[in-house]
C-alpha atoms as a PDB file:
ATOM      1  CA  UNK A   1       0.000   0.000   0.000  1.00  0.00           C
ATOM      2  CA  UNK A   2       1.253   3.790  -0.872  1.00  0.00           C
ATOM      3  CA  UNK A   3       1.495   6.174   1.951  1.00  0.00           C
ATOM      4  CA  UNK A   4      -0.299   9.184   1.866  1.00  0.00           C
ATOM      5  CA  UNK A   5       2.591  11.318   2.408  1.00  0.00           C
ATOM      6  CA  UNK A   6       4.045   9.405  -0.788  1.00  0.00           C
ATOM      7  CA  UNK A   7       0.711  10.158  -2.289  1.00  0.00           C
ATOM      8  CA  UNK A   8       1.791  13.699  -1.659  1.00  0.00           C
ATOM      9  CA  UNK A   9       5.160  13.103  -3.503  1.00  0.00           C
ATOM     10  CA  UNK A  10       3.728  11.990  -6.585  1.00  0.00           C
ATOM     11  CA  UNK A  11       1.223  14.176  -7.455  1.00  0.00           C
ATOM     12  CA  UNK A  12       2.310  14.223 -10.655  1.00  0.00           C
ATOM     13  CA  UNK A  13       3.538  10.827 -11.568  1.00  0.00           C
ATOM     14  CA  UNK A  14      -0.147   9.879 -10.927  1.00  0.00           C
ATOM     15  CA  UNK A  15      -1.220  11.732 -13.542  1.00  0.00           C
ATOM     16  CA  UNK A  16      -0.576   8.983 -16.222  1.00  0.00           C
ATOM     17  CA  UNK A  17      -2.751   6.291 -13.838  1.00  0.00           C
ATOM     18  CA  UNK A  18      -5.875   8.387 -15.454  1.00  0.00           C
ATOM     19  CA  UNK A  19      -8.300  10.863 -14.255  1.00  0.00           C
ATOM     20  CA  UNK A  20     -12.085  10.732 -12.765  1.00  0.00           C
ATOM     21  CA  UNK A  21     -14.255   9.120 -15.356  1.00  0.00           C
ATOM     22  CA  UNK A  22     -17.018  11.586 -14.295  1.00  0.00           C
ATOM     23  CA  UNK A  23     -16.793  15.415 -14.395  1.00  0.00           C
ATOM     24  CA  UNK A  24     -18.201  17.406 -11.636  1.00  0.00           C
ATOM     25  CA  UNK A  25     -19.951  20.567 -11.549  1.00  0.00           C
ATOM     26  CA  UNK A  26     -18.761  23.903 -12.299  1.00  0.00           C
ATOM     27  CA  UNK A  27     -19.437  24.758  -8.978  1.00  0.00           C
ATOM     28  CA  UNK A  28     -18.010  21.655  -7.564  1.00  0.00           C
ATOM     29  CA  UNK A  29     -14.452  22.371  -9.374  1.00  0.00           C
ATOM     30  CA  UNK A  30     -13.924  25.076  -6.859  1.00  0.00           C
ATOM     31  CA  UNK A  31     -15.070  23.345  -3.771  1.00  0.00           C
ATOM     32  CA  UNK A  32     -12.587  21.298  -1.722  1.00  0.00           C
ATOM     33  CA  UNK A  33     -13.336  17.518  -1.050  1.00  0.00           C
ATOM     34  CA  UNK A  34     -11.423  17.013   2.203  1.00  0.00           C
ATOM     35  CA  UNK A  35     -11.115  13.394   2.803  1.00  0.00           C
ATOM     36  CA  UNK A  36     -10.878  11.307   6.051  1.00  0.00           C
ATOM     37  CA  UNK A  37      -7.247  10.383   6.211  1.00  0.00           C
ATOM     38  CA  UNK A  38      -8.405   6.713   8.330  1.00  0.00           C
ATOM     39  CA  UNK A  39      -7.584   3.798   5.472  1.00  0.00           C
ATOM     40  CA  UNK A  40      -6.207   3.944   1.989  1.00  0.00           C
ATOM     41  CA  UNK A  41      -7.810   6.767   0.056  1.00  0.00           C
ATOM     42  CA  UNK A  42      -7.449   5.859  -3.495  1.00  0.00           C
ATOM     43  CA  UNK A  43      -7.012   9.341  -4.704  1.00  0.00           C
ATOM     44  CA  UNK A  44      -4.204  11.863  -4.768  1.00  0.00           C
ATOM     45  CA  UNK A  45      -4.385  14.474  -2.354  1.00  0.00           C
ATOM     46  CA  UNK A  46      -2.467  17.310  -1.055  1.00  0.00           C
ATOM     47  CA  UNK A  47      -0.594  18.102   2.859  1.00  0.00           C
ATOM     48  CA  UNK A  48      -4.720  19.315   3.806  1.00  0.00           C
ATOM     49  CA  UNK A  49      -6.134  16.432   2.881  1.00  0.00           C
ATOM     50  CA  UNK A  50      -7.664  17.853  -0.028  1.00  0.00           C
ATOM     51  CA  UNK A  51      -8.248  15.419  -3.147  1.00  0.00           C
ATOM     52  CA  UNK A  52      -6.474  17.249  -5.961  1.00  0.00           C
ATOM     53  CA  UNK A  53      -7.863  17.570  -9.383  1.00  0.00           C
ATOM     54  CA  UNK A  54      -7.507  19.236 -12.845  1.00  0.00           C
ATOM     55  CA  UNK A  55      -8.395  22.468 -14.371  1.00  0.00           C
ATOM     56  CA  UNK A  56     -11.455  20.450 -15.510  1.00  0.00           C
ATOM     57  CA  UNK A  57     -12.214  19.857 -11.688  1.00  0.00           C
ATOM     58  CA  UNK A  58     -11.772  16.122 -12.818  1.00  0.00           C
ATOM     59  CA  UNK A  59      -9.916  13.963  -9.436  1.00  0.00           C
ATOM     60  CA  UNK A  60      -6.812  12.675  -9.526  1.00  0.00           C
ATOM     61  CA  UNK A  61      -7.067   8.612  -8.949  1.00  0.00           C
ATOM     62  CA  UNK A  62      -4.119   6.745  -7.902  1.00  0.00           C
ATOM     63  CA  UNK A  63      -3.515   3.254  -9.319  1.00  0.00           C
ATOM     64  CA  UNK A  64      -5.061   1.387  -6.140  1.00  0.00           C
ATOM     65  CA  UNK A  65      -8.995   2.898  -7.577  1.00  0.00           C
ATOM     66  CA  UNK A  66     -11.394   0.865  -7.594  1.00  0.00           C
ATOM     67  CA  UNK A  67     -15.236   1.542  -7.419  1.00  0.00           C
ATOM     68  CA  UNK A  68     -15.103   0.045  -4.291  1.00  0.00           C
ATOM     69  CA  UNK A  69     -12.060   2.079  -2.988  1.00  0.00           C
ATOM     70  CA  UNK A  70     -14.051   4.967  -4.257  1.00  0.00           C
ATOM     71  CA  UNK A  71     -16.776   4.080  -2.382  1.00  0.00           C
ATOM     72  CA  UNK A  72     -14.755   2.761   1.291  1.00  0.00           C
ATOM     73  CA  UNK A  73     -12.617   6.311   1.590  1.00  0.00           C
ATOM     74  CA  UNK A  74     -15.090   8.632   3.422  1.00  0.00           C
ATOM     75  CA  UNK A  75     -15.101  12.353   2.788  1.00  0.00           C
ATOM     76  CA  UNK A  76     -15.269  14.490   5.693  1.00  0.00           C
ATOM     77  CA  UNK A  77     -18.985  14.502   5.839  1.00  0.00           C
ATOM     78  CA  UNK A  78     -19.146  11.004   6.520  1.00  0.00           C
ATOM     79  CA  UNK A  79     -20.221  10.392   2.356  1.00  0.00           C
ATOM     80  CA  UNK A  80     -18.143   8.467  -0.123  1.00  0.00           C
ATOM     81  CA  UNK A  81     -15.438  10.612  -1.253  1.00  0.00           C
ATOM     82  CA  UNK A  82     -16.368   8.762  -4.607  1.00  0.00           C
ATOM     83  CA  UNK A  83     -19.876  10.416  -4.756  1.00  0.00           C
ATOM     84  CA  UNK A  84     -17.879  13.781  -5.655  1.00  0.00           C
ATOM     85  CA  UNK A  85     -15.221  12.383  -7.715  1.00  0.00           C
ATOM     86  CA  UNK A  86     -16.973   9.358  -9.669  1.00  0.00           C
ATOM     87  CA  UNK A  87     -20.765  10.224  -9.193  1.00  0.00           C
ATOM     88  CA  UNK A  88     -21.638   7.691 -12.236  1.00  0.00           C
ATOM     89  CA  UNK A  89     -19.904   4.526 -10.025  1.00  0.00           C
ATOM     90  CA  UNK A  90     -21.331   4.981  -5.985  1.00  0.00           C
ATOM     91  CA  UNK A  91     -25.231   4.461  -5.935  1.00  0.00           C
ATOM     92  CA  UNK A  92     -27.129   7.584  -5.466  1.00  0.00           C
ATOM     93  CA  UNK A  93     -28.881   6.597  -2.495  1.00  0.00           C
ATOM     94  CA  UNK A  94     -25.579   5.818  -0.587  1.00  0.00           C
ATOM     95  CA  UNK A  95     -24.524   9.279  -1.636  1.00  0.00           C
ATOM     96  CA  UNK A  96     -27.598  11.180   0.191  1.00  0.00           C
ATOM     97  CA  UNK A  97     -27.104  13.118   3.386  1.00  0.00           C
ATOM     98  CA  UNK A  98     -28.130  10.951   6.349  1.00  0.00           C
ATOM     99  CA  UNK A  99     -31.673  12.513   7.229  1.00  0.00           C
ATOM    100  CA  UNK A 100     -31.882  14.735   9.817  1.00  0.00           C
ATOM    101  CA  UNK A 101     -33.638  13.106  12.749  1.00  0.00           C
ATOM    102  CA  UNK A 102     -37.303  14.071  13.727  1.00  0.00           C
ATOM    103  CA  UNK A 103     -36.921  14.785  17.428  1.00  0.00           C
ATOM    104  CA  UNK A 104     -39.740  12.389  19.280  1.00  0.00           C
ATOM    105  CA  UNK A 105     -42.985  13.741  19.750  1.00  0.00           C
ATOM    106  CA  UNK A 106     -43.336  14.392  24.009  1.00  0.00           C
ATOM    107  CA  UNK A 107     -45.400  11.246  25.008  1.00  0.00           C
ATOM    108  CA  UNK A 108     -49.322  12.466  25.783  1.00  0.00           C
ATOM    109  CA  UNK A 109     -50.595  12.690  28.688  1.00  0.00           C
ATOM    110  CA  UNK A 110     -54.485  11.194  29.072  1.00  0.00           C
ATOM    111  CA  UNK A 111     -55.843  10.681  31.948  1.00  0.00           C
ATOM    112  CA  UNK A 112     -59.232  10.111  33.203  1.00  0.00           C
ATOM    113  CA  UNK A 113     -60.638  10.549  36.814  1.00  0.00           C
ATOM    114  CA  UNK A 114     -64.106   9.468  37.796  1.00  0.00           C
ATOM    115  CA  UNK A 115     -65.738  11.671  40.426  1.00  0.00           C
ATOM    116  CA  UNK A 116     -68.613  10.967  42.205  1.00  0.00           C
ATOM    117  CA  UNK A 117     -71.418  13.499  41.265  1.00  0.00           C
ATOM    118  CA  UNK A 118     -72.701  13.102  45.183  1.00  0.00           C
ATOM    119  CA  UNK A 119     -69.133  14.289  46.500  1.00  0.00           C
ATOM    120  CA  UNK A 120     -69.341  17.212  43.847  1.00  0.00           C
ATOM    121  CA  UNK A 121     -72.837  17.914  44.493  1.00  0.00           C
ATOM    122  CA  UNK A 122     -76.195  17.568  46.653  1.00  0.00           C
ATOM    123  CA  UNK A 123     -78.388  14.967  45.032  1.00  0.00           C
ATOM    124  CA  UNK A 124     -80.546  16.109  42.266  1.00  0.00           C
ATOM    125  CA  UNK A 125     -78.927  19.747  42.070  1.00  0.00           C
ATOM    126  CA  UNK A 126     -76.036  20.853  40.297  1.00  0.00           C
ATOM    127  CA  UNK A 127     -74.524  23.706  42.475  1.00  0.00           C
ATOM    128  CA  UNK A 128     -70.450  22.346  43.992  1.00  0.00           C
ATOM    129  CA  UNK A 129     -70.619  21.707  47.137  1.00  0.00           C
ATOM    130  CA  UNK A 130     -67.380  22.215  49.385  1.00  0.00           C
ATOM    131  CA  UNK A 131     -65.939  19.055  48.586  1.00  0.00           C
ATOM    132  CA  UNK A 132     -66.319  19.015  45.484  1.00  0.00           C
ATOM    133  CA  UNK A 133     -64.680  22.587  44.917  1.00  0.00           C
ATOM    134  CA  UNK A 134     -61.425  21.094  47.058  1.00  0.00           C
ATOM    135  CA  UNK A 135     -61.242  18.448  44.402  1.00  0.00           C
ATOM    136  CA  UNK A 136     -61.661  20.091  41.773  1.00  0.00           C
ATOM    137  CA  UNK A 137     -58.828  22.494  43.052  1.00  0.00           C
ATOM    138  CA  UNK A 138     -56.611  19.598  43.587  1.00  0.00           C
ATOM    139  CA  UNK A 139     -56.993  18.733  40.180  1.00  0.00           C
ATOM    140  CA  UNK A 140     -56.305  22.479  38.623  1.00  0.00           C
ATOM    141  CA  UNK A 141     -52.940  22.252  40.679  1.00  0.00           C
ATOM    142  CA  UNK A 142     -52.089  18.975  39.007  1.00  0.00           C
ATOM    143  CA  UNK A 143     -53.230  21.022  35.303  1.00  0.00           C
ATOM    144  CA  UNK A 144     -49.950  23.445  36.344  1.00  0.00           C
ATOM    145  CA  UNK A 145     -47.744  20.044  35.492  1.00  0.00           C
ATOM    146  CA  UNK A 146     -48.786  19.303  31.925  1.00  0.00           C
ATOM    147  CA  UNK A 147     -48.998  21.467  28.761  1.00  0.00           C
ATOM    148  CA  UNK A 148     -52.997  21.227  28.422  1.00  0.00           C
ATOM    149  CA  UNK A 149     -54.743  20.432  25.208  1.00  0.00           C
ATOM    150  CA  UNK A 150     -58.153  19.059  26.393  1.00  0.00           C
ATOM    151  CA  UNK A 151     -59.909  18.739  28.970  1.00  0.00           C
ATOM    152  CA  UNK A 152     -63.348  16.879  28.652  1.00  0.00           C
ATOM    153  CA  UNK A 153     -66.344  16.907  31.550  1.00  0.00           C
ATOM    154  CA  UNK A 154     -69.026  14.557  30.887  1.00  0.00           C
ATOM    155  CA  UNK A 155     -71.711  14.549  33.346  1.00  0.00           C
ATOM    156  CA  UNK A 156     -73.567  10.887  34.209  1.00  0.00           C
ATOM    157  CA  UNK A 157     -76.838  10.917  36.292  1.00  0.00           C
ATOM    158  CA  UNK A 158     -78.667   7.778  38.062  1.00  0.00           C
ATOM    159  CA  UNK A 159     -82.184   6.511  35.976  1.00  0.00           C
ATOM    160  CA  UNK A 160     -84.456   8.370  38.539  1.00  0.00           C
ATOM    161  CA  UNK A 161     -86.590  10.930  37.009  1.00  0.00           C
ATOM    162  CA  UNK A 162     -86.858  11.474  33.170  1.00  0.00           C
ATOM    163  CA  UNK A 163     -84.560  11.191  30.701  1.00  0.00           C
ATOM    164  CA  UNK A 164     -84.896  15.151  29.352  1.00  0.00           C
ATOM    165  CA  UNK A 165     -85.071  15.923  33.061  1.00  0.00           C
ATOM    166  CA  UNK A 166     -81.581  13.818  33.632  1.00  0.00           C
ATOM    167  CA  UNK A 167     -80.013  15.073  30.130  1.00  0.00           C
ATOM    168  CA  UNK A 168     -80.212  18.777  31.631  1.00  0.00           C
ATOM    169  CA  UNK A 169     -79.174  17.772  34.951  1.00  0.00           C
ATOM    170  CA  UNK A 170     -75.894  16.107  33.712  1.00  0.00           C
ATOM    171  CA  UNK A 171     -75.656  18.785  31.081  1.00  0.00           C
ATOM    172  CA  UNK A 172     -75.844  21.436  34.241  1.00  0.00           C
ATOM    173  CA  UNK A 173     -73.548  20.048  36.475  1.00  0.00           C
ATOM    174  CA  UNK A 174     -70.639  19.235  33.491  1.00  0.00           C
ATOM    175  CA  UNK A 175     -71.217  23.108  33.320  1.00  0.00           C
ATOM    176  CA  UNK A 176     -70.303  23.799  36.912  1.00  0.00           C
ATOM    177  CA  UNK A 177     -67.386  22.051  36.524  1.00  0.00           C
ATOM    178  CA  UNK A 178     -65.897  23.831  33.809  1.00  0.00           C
ATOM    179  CA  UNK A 179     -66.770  27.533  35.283  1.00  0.00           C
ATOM    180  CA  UNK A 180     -64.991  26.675  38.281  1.00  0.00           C
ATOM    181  CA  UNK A 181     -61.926  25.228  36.595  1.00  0.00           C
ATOM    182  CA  UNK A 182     -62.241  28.342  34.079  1.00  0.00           C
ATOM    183  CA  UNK A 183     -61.923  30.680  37.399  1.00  0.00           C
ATOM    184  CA  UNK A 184     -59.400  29.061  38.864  1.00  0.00           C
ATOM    185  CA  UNK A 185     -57.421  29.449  35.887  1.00  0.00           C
ATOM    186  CA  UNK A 186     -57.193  26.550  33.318  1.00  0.00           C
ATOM    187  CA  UNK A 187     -58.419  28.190  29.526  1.00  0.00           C
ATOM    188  CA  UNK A 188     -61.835  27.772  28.739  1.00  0.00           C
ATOM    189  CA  UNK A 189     -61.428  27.395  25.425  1.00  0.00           C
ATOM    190  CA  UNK A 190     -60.128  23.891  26.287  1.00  0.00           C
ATOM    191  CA  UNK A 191     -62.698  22.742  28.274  1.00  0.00           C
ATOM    192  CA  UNK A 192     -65.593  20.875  26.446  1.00  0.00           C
ATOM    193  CA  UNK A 193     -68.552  19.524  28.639  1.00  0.00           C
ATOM    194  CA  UNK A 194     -70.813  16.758  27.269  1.00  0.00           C
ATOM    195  CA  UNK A 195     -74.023  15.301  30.030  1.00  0.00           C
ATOM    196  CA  UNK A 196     -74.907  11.891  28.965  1.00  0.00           C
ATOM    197  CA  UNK A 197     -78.361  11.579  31.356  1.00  0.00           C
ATOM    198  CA  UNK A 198     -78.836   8.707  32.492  1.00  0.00           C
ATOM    199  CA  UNK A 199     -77.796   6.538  29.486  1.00  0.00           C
ATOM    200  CA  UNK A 200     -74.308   5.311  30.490  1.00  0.00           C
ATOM    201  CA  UNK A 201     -75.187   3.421  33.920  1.00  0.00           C
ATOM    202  CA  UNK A 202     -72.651   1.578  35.628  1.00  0.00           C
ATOM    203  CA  UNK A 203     -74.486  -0.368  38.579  1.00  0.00           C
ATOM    204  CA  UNK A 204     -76.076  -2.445  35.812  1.00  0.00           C
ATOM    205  CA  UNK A 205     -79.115  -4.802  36.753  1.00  0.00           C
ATOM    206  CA  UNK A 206     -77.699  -4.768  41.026  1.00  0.00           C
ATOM    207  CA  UNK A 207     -80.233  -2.664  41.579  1.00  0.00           C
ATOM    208  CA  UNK A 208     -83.450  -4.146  40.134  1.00  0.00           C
ATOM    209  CA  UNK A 209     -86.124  -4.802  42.702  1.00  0.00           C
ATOM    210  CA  UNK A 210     -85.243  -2.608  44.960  1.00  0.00           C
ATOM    211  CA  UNK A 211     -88.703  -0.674  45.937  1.00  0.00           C
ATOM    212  CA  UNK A 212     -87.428   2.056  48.900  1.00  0.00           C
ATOM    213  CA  UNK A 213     -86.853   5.038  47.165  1.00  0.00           C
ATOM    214  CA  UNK A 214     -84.088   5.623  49.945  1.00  0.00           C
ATOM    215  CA  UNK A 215     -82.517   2.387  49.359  1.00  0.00           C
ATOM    216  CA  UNK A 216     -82.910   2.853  45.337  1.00  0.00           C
ATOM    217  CA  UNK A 217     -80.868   6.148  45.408  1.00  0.00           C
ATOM    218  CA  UNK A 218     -78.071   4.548  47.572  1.00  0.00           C
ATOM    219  CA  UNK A 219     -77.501   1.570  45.445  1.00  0.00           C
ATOM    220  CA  UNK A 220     -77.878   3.769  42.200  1.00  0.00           C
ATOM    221  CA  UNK A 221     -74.857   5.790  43.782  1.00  0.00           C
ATOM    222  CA  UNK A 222     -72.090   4.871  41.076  1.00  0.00           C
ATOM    223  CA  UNK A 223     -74.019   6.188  38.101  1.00  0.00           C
ATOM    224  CA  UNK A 224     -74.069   9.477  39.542  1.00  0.00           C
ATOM    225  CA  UNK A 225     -70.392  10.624  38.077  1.00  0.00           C
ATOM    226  CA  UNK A 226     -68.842  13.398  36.530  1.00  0.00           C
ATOM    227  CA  UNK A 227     -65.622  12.072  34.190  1.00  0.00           C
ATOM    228  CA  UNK A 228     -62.752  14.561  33.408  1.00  0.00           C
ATOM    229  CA  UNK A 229     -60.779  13.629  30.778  1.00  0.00           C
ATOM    230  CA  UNK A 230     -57.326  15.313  30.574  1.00  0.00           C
ATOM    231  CA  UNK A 231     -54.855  15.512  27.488  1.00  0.00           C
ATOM    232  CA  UNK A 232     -51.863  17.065  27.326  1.00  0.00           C
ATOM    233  CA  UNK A 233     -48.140  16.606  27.731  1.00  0.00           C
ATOM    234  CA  UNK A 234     -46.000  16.600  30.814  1.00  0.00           C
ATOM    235  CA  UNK A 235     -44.230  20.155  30.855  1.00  0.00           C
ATOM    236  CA  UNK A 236     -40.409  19.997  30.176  1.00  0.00           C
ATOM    237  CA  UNK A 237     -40.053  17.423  27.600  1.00  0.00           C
END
């Protein structure tokens, strides 16, 4: 194998081994092609690592090029020093600029918390009661972690009463919900309320037979529910 600093030496008598089959650009022929010095480099260049060429801007191969060669020696931007000097012999997709990459997307955050409608409010009305304004406090201090996108109230009633009458009712208290979280600071505009009535129960058939009205509205406890749905992504990544 020749030595680069040989390489260096010889400039000239390396002429007669031939020149690039490929001509590059006019604007190429006054651009440098510095080469990684690691491993043979199968083309002449100068003390700075330059690969010399012609007044054509045609490189200057030594007698060890191959395509191969071409292809091994690496450029210093990590490309085939080949895919400036002899274009027409390295494959064009080995000669593209690795892609930049696409920084990950900040894993959502989506959560959903089930609060009982009874701890939020008195039964059958739809004004927060004390407790229910802690909690929802509690959860506008967790809001100040995350970059919100949505927040979604859905309000869930038991099957006593009318469906209209229950469909306002859950409508009403979704409502309260999001004008307390509006005044304690999280954006309105990204708070969408939705009352199902009584259409989503959860207690399913446990409750069938049960005459006492008392006993009925105890049992049918779970169905009363307000769900907040929260999406966003945790602040800082």
């Amino acid at each position: 194998m020749i030595k680069h600093t040989k390489k260096h030496l010889m400039l000239l008598a390396f002429a007669a081994a031939g020149l690039s089959a490929s001509a590059v650009q006019a604007a190429d022929a006054v651009t440098d092609i510095v080469v990684n010095p690691a491993g043979e480099i199968p083309y002449v260049i100068d003390a700075r690592n330059v690969v010399a060429r012609s007044d054509f801007g045609l490189c200057w191969r030594t007698g060890y090029w191959t395509p191969a060669a071409a292809e091994q020696a690496l450029a210093d931007n990590d490309l085939p020093v080949g895919c400036a000097c002899d274009g027409d012999v390295i494959e064009a997709a080995k000669c593209a600029p690795p892609a930049a990459e696409t920084p990950a997307a900040p894993p959502a955050v989506a959560q959903k918390i089930k609060l009982s409608a009874d701890a939020l409010f008195d039964f059958d009305k739809a004004v927060l009661k004390p407790t229910g304004k802690q909690m929802l406090d509690e959860l506008a201090t967790k809001l100040d972690q995350i970059n919100l996108e949505v927040i979604l109230a859905v309000g869930h009633t038991d099957r006593i009463g009318s469906a209209a009458y229950n469909q306002r009712l859950s409508e009403r208290r979704a409502a309260a919900v999001k004008t307390y979280l509006a005044n304690k600071g999280v954006p309105s505009q990204a708070i969408y309320t939705e009352g199902k009535g009584k259409t989503q129960p959860v207690t399913g058939d446990k409750c069938n037979g049960i005459k006492n009205r008392k006993a009925l509205i105890s049992c049918l406890q779970p169905d009363r529910r307000v769900e907040i749905e929260v999406i966003g992504t945790t602040k800082g990544q």
